[in-house]
ModelCIF file with pLDDT and N, C-alpha, C, O atoms, coordinates in Angstrom:
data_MODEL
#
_entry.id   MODEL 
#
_entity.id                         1 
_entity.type                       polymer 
_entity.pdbx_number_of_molecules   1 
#
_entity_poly.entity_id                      1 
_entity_poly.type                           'polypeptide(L)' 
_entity_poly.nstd_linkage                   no 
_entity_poly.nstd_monomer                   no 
_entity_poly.pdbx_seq_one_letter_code       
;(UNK)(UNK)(UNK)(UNK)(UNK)(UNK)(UNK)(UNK)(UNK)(UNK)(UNK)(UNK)(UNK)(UNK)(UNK)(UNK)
(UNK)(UNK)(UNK)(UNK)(UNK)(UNK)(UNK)(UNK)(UNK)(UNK)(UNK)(UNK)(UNK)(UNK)(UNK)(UNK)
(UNK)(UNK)(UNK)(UNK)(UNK)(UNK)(UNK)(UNK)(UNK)(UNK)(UNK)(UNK)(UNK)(UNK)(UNK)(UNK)
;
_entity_poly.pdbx_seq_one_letter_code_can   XXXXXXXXXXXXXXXXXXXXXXXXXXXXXXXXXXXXXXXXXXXXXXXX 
_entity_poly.pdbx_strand_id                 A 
#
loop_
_entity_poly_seq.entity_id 
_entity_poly_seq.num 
_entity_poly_seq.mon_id 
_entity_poly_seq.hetero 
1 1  UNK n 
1 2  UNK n 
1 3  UNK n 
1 4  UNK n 
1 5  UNK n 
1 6  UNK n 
1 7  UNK n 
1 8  UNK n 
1 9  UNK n 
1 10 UNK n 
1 11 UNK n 
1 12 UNK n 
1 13 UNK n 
1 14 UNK n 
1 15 UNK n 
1 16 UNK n 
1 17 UNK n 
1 18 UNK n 
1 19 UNK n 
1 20 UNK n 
1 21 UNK n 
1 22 UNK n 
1 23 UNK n 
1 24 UNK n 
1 25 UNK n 
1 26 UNK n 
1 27 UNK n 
1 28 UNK n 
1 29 UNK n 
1 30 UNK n 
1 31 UNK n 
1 32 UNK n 
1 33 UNK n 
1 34 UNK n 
1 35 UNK n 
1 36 UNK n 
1 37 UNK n 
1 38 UNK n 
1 39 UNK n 
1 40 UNK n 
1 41 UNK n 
1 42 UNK n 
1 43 UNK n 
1 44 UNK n 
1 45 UNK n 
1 46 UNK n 
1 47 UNK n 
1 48 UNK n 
#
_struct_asym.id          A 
_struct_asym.entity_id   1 
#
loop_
_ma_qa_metric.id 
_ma_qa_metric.mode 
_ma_qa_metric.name 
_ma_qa_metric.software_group_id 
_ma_qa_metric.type 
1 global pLDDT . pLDDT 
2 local  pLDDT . pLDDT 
#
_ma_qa_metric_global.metric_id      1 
_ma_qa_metric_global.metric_value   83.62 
_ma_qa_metric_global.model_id       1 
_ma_qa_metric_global.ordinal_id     1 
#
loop_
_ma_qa_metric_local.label_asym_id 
_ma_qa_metric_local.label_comp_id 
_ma_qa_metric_local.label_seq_id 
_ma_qa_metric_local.metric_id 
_ma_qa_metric_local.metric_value 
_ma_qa_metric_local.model_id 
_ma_qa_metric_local.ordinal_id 
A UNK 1  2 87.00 1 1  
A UNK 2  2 90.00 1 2  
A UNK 3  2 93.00 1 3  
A UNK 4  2 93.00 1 4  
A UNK 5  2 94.00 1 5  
A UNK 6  2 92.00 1 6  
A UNK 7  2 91.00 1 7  
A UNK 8  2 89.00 1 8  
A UNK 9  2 91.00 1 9  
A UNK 10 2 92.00 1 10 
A UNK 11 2 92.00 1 11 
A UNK 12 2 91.00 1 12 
A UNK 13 2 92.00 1 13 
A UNK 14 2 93.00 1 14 
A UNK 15 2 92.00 1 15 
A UNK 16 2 90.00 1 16 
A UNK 17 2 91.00 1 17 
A UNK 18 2 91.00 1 18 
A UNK 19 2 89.00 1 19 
A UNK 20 2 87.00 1 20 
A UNK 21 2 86.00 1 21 
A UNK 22 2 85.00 1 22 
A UNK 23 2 81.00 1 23 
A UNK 24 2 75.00 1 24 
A UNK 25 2 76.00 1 25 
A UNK 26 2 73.00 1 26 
A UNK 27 2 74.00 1 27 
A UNK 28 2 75.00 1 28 
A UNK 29 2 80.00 1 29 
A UNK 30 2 82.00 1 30 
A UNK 31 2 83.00 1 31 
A UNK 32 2 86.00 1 32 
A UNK 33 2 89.00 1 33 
A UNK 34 2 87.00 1 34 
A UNK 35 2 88.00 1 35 
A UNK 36 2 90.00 1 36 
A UNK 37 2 90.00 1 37 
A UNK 38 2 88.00 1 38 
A UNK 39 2 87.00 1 39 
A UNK 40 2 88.00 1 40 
A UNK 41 2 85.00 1 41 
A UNK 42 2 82.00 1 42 
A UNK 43 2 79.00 1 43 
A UNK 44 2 68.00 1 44 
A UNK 45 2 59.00 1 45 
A UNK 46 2 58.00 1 46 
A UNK 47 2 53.00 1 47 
A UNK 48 2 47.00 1 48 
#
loop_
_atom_site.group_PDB 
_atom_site.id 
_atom_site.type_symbol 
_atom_site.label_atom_id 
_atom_site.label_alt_id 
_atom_site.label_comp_id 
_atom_site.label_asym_id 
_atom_site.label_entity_id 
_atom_site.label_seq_id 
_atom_site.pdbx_PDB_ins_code 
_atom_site.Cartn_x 
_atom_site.Cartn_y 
_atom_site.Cartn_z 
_atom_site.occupancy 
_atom_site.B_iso_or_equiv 
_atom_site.pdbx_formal_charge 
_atom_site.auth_seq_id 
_atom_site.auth_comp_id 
_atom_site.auth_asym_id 
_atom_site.auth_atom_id 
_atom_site.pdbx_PDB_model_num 
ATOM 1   N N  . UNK A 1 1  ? 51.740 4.048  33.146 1.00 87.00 ? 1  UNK A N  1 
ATOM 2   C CA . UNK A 1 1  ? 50.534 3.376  33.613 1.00 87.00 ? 1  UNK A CA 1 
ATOM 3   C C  . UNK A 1 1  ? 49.312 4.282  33.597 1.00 87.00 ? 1  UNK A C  1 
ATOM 4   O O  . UNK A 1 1  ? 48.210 3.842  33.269 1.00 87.00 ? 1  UNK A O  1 
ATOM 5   N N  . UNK A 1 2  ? 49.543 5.781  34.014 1.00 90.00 ? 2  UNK A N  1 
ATOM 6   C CA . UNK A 1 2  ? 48.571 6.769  33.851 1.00 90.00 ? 2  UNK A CA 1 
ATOM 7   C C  . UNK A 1 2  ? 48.943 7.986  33.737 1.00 90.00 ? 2  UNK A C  1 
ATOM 8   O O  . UNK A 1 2  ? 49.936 8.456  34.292 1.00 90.00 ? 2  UNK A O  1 
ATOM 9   N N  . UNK A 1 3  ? 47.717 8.953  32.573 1.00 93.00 ? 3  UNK A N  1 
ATOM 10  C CA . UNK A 1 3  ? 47.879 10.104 32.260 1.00 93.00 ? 3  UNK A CA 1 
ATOM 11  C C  . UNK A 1 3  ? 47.206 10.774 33.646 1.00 93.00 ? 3  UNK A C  1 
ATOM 12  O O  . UNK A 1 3  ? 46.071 10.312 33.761 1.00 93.00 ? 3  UNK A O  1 
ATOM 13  N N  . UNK A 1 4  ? 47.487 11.609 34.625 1.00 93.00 ? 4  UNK A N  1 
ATOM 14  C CA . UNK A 1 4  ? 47.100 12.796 35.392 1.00 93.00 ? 4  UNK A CA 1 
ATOM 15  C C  . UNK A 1 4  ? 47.072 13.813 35.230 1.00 93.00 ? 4  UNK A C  1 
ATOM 16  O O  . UNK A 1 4  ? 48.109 14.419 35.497 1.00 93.00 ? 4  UNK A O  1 
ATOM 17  N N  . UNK A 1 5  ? 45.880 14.612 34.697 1.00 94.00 ? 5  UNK A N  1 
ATOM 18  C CA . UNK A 1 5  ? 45.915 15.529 34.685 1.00 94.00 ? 5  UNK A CA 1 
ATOM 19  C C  . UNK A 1 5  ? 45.767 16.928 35.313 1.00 94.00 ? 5  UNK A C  1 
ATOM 20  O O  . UNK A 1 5  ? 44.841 16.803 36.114 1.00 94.00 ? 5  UNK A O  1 
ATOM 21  N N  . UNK A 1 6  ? 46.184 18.114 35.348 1.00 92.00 ? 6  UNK A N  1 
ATOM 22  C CA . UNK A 1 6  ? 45.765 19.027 36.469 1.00 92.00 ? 6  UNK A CA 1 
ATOM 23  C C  . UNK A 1 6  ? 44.485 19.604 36.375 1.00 92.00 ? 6  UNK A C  1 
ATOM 24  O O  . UNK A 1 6  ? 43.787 19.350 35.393 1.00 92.00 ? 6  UNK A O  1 
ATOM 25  N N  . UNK A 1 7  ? 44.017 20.478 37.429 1.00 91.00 ? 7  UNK A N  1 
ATOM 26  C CA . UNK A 1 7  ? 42.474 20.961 36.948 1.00 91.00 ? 7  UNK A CA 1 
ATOM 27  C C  . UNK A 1 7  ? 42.306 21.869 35.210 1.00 91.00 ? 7  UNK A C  1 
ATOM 28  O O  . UNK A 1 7  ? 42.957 22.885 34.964 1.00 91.00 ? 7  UNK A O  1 
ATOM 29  N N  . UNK A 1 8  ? 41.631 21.429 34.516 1.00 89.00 ? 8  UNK A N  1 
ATOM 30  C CA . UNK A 1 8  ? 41.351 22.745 33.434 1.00 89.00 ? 8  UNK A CA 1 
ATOM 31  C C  . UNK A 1 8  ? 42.139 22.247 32.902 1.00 89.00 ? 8  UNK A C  1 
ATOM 32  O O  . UNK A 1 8  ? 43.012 23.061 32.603 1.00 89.00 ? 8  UNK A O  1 
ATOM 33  N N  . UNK A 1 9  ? 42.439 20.889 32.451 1.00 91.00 ? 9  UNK A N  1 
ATOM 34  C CA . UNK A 1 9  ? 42.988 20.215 31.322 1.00 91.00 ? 9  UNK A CA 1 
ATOM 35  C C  . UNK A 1 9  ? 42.625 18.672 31.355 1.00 91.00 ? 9  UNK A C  1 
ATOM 36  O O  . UNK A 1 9  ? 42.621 17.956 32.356 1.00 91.00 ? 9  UNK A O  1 
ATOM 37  N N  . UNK A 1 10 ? 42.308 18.290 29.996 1.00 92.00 ? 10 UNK A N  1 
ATOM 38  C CA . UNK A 1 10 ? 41.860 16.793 29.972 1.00 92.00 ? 10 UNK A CA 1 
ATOM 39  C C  . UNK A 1 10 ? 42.699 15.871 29.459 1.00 92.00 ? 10 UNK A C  1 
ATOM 40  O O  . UNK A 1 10 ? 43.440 16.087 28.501 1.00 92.00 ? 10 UNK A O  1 
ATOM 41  N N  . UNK A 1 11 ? 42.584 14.390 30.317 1.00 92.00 ? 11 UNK A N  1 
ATOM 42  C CA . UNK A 1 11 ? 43.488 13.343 30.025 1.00 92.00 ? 11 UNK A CA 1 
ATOM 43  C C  . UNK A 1 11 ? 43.487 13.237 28.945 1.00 92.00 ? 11 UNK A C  1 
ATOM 44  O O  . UNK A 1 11 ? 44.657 12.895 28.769 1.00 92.00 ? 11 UNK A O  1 
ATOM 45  N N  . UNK A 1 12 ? 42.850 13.279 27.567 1.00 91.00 ? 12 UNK A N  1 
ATOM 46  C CA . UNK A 1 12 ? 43.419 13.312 26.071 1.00 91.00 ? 12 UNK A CA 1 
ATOM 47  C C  . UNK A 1 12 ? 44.425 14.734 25.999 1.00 91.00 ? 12 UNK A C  1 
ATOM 48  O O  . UNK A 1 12 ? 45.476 14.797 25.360 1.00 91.00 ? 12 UNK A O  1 
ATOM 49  N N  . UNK A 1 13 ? 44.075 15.382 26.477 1.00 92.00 ? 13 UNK A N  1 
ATOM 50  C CA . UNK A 1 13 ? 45.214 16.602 25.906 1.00 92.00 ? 13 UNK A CA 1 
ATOM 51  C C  . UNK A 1 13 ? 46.254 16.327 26.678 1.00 92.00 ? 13 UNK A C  1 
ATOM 52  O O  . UNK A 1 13 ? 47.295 16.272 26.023 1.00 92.00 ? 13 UNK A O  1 
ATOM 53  N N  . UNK A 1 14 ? 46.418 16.085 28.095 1.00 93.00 ? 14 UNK A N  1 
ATOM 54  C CA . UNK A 1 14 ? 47.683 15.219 28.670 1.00 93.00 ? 14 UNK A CA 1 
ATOM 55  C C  . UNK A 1 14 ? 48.627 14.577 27.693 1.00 93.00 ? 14 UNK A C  1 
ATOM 56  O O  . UNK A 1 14 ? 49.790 14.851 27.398 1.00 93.00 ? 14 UNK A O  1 
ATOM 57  N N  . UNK A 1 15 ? 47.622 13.444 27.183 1.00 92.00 ? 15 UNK A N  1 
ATOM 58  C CA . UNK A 1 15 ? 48.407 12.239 26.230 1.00 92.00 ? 15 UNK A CA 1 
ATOM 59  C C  . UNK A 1 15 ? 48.874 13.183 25.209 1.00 92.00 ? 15 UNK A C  1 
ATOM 60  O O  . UNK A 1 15 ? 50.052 13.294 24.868 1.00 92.00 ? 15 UNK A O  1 
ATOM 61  N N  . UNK A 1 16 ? 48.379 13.522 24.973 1.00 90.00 ? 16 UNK A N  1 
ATOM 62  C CA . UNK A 1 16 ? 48.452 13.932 23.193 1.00 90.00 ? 16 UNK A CA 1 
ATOM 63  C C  . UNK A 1 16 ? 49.818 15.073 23.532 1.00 90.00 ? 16 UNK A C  1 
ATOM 64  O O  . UNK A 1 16 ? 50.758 15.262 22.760 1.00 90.00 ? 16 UNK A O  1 
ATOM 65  N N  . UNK A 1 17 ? 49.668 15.602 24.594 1.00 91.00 ? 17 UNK A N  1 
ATOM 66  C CA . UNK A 1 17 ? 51.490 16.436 24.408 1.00 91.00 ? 17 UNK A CA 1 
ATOM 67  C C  . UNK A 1 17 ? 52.034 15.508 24.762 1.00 91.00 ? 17 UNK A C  1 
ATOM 68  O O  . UNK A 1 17 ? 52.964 15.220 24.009 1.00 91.00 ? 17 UNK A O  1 
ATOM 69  N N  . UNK A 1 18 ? 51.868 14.622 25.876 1.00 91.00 ? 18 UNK A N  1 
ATOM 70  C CA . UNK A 1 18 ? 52.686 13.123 25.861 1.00 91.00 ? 18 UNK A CA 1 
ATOM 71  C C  . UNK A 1 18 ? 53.469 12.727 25.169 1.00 91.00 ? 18 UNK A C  1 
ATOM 72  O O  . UNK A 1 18 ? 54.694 12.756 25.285 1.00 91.00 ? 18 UNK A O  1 
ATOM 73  N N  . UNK A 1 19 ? 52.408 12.039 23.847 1.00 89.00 ? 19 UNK A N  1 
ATOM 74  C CA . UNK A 1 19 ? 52.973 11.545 22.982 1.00 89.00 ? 19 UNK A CA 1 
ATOM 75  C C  . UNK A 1 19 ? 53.567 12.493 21.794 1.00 89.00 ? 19 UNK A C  1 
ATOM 76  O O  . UNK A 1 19 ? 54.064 12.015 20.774 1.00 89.00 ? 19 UNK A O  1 
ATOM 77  N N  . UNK A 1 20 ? 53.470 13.746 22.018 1.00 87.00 ? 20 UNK A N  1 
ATOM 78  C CA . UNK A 1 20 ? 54.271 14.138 20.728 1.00 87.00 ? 20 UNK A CA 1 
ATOM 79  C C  . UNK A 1 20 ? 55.816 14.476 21.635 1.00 87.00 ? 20 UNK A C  1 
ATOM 80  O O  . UNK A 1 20 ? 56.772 14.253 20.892 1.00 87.00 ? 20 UNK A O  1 
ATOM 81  N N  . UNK A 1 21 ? 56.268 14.970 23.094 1.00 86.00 ? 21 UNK A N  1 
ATOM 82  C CA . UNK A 1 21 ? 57.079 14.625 23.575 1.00 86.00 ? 21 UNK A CA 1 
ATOM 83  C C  . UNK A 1 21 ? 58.067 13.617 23.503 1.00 86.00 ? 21 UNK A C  1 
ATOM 84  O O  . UNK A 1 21 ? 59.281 13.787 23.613 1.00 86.00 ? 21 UNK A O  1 
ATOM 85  N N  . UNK A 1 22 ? 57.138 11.979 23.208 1.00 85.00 ? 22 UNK A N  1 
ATOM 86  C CA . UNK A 1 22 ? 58.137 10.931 23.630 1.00 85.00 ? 22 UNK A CA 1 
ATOM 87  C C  . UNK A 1 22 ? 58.367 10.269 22.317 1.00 85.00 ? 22 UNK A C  1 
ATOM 88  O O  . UNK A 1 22 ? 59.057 9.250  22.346 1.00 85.00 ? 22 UNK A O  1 
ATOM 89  N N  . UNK A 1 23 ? 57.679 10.874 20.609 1.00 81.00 ? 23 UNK A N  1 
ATOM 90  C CA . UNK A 1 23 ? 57.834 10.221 19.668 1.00 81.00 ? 23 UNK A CA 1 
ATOM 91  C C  . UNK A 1 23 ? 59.369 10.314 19.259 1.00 81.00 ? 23 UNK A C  1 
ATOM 92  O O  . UNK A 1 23 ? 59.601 9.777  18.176 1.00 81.00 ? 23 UNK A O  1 
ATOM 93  N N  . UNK A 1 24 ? 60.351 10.822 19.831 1.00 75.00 ? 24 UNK A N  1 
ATOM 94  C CA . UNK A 1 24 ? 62.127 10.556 19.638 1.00 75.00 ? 24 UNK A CA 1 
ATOM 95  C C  . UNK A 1 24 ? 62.157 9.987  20.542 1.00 75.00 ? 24 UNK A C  1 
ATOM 96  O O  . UNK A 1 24 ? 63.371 9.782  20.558 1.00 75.00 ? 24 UNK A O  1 
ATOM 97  N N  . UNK A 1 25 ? 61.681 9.362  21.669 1.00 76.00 ? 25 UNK A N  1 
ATOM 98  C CA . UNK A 1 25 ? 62.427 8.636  22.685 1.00 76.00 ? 25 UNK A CA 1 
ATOM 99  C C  . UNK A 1 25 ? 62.364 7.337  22.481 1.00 76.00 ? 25 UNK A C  1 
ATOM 100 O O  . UNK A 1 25 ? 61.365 6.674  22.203 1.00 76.00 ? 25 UNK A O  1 
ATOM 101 N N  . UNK A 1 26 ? 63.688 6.909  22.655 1.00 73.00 ? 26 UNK A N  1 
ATOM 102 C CA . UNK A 1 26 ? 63.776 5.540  21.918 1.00 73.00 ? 26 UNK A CA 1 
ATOM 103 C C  . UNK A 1 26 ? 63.703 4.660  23.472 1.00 73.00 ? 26 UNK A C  1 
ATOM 104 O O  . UNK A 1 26 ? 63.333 3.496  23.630 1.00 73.00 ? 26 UNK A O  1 
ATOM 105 N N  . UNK A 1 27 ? 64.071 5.408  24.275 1.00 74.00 ? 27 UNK A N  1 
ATOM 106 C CA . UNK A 1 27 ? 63.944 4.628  25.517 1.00 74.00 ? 27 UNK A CA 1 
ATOM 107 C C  . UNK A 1 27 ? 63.209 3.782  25.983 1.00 74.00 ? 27 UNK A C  1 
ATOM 108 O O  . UNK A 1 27 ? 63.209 3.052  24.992 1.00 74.00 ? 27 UNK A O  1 
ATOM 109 N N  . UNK A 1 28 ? 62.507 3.218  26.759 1.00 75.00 ? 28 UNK A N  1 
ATOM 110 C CA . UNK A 1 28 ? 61.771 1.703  26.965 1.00 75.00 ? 28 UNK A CA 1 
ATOM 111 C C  . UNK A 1 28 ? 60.215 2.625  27.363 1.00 75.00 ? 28 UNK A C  1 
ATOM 112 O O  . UNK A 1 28 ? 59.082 2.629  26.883 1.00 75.00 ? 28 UNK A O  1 
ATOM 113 N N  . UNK A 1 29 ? 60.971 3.426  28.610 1.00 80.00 ? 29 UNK A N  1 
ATOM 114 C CA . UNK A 1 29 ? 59.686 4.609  29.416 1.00 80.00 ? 29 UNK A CA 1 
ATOM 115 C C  . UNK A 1 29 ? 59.115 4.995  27.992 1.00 80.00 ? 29 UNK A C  1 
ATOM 116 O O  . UNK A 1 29 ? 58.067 4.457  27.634 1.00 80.00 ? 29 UNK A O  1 
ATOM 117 N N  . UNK A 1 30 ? 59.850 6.040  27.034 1.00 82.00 ? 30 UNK A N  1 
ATOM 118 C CA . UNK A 1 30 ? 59.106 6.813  26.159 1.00 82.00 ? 30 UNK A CA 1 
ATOM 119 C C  . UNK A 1 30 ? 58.704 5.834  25.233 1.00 82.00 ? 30 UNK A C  1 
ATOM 120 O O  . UNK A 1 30 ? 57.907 6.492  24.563 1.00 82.00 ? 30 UNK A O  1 
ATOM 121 N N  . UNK A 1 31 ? 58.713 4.945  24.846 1.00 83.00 ? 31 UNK A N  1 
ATOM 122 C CA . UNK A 1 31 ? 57.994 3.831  23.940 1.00 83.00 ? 31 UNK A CA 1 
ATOM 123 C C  . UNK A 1 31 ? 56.885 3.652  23.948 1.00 83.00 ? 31 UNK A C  1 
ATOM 124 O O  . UNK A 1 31 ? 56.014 3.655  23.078 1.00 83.00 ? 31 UNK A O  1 
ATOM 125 N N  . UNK A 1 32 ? 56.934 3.264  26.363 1.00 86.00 ? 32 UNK A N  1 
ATOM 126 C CA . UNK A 1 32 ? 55.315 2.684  26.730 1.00 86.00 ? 32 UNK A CA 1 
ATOM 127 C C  . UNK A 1 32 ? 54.737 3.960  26.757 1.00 86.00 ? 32 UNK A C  1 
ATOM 128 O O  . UNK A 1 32 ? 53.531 3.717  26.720 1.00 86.00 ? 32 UNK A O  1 
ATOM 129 N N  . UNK A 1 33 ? 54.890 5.248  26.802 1.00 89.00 ? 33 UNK A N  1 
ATOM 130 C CA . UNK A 1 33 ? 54.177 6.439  26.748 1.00 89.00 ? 33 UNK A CA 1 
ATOM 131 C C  . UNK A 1 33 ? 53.512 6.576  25.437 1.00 89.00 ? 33 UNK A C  1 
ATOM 132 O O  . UNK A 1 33 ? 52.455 7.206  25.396 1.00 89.00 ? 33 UNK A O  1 
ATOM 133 N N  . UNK A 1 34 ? 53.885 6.187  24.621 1.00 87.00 ? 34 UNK A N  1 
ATOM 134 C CA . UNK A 1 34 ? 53.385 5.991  22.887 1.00 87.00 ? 34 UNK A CA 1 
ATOM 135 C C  . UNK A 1 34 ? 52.141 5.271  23.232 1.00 87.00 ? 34 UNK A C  1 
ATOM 136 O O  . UNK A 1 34 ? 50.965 5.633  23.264 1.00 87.00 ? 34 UNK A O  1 
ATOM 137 N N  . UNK A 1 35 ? 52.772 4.071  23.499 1.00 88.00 ? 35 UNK A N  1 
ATOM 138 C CA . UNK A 1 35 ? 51.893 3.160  23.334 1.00 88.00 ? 35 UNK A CA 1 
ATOM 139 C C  . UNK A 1 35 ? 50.312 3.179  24.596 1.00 88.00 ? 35 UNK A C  1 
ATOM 140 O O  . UNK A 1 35 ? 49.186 2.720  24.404 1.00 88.00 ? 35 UNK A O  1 
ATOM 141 N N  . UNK A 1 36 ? 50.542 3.472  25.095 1.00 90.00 ? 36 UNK A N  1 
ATOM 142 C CA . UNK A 1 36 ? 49.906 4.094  26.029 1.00 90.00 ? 36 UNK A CA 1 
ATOM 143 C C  . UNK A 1 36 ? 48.519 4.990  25.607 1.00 90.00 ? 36 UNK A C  1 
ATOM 144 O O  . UNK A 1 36 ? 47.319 4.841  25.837 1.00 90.00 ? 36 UNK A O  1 
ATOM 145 N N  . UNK A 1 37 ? 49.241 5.898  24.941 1.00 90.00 ? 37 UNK A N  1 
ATOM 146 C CA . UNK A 1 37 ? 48.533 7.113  24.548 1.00 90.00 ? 37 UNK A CA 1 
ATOM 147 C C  . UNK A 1 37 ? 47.420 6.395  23.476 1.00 90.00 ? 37 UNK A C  1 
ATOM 148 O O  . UNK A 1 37 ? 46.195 6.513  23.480 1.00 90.00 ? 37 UNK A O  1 
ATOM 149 N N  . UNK A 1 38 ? 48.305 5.595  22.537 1.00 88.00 ? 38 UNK A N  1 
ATOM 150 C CA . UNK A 1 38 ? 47.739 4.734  21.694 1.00 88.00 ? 38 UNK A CA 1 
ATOM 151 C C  . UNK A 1 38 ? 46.748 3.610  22.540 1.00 88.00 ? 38 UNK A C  1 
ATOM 152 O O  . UNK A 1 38 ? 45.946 3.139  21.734 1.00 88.00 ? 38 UNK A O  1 
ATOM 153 N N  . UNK A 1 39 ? 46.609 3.194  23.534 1.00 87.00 ? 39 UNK A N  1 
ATOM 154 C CA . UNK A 1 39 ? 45.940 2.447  24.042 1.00 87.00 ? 39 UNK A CA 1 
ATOM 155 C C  . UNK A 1 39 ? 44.540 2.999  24.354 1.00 87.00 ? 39 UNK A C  1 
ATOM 156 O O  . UNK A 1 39 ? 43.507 2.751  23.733 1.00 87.00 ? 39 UNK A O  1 
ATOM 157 N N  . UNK A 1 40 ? 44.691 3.777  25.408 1.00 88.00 ? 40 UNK A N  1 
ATOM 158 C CA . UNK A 1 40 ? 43.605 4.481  25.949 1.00 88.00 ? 40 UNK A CA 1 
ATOM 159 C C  . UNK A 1 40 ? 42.933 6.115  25.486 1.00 88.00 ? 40 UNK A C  1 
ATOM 160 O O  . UNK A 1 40 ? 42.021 6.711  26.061 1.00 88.00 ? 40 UNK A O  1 
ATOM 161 N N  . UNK A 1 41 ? 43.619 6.508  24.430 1.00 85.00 ? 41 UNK A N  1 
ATOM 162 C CA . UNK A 1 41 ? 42.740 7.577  23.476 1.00 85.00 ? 41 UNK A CA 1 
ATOM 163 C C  . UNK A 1 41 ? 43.077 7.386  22.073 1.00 85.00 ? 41 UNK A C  1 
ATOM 164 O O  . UNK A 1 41 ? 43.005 8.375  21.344 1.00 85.00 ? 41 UNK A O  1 
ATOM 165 N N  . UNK A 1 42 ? 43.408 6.349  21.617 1.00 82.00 ? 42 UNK A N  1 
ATOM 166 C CA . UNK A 1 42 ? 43.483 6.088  19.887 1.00 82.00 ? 42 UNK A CA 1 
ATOM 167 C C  . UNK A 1 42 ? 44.598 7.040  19.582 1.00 82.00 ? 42 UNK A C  1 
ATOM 168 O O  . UNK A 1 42 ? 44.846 7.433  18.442 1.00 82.00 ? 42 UNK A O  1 
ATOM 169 N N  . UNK A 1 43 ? 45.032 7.270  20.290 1.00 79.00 ? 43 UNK A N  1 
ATOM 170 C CA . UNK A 1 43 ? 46.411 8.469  19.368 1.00 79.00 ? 43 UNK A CA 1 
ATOM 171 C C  . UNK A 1 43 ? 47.208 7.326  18.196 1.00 79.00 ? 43 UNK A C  1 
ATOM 172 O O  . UNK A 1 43 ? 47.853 6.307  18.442 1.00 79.00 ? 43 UNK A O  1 
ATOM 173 N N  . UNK A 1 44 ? 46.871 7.950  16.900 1.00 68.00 ? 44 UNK A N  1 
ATOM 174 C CA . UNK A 1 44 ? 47.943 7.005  16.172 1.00 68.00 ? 44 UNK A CA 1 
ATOM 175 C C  . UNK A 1 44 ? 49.127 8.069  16.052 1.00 68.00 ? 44 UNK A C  1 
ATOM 176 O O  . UNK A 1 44 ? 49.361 9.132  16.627 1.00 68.00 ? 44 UNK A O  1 
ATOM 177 N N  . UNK A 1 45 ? 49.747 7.363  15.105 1.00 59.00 ? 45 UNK A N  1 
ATOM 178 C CA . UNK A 1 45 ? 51.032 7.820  14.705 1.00 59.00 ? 45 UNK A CA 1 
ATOM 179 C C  . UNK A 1 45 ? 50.589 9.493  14.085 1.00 59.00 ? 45 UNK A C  1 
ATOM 180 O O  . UNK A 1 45 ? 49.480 9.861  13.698 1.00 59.00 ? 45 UNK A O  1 
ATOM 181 N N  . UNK A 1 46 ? 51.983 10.360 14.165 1.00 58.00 ? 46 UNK A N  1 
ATOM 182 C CA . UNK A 1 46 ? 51.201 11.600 13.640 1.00 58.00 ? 46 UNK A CA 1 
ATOM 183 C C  . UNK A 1 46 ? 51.182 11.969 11.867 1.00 58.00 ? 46 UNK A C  1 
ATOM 184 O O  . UNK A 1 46 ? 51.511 11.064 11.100 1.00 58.00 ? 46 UNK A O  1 
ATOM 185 N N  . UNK A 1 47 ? 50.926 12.842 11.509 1.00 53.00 ? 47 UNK A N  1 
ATOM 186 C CA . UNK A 1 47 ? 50.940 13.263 9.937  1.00 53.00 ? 47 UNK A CA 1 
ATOM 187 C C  . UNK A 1 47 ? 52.531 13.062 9.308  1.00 53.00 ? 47 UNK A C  1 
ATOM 188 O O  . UNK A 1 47 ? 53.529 13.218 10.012 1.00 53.00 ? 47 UNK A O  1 
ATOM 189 N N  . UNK A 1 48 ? 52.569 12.768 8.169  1.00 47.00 ? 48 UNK A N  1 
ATOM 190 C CA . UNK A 1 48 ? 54.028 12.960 7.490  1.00 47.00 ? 48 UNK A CA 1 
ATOM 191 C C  . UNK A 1 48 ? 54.632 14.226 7.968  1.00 47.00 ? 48 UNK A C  1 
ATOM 192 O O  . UNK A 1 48 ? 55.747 14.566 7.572  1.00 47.00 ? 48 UNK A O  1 
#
């Protein structure tokens, strides 16, 4: 539902290790974390 971040780091850089974290998780949680990331900072899919 939300990226939190700590002081001296920003909610895109949150997401963005986020989502390179949860791109093997096939699980339901690591899916909506994709999608997520993809929602609220444009993260697409990454490079070949």
């Amino acid at each position: 539902a939300e990226f939190v971040p700590v002081d001296g780091v920003t909610a895109a850089t949150l997401a963005d290790a986020a989502q390179l974290s949860s791109l093997a998780d096939e699980t339901p949680e690591g899916r909506s974390v994709v999608v997520l990331a993809k929602t609220d900072f444009g993260l697409r899919e990454r490079e070949p």
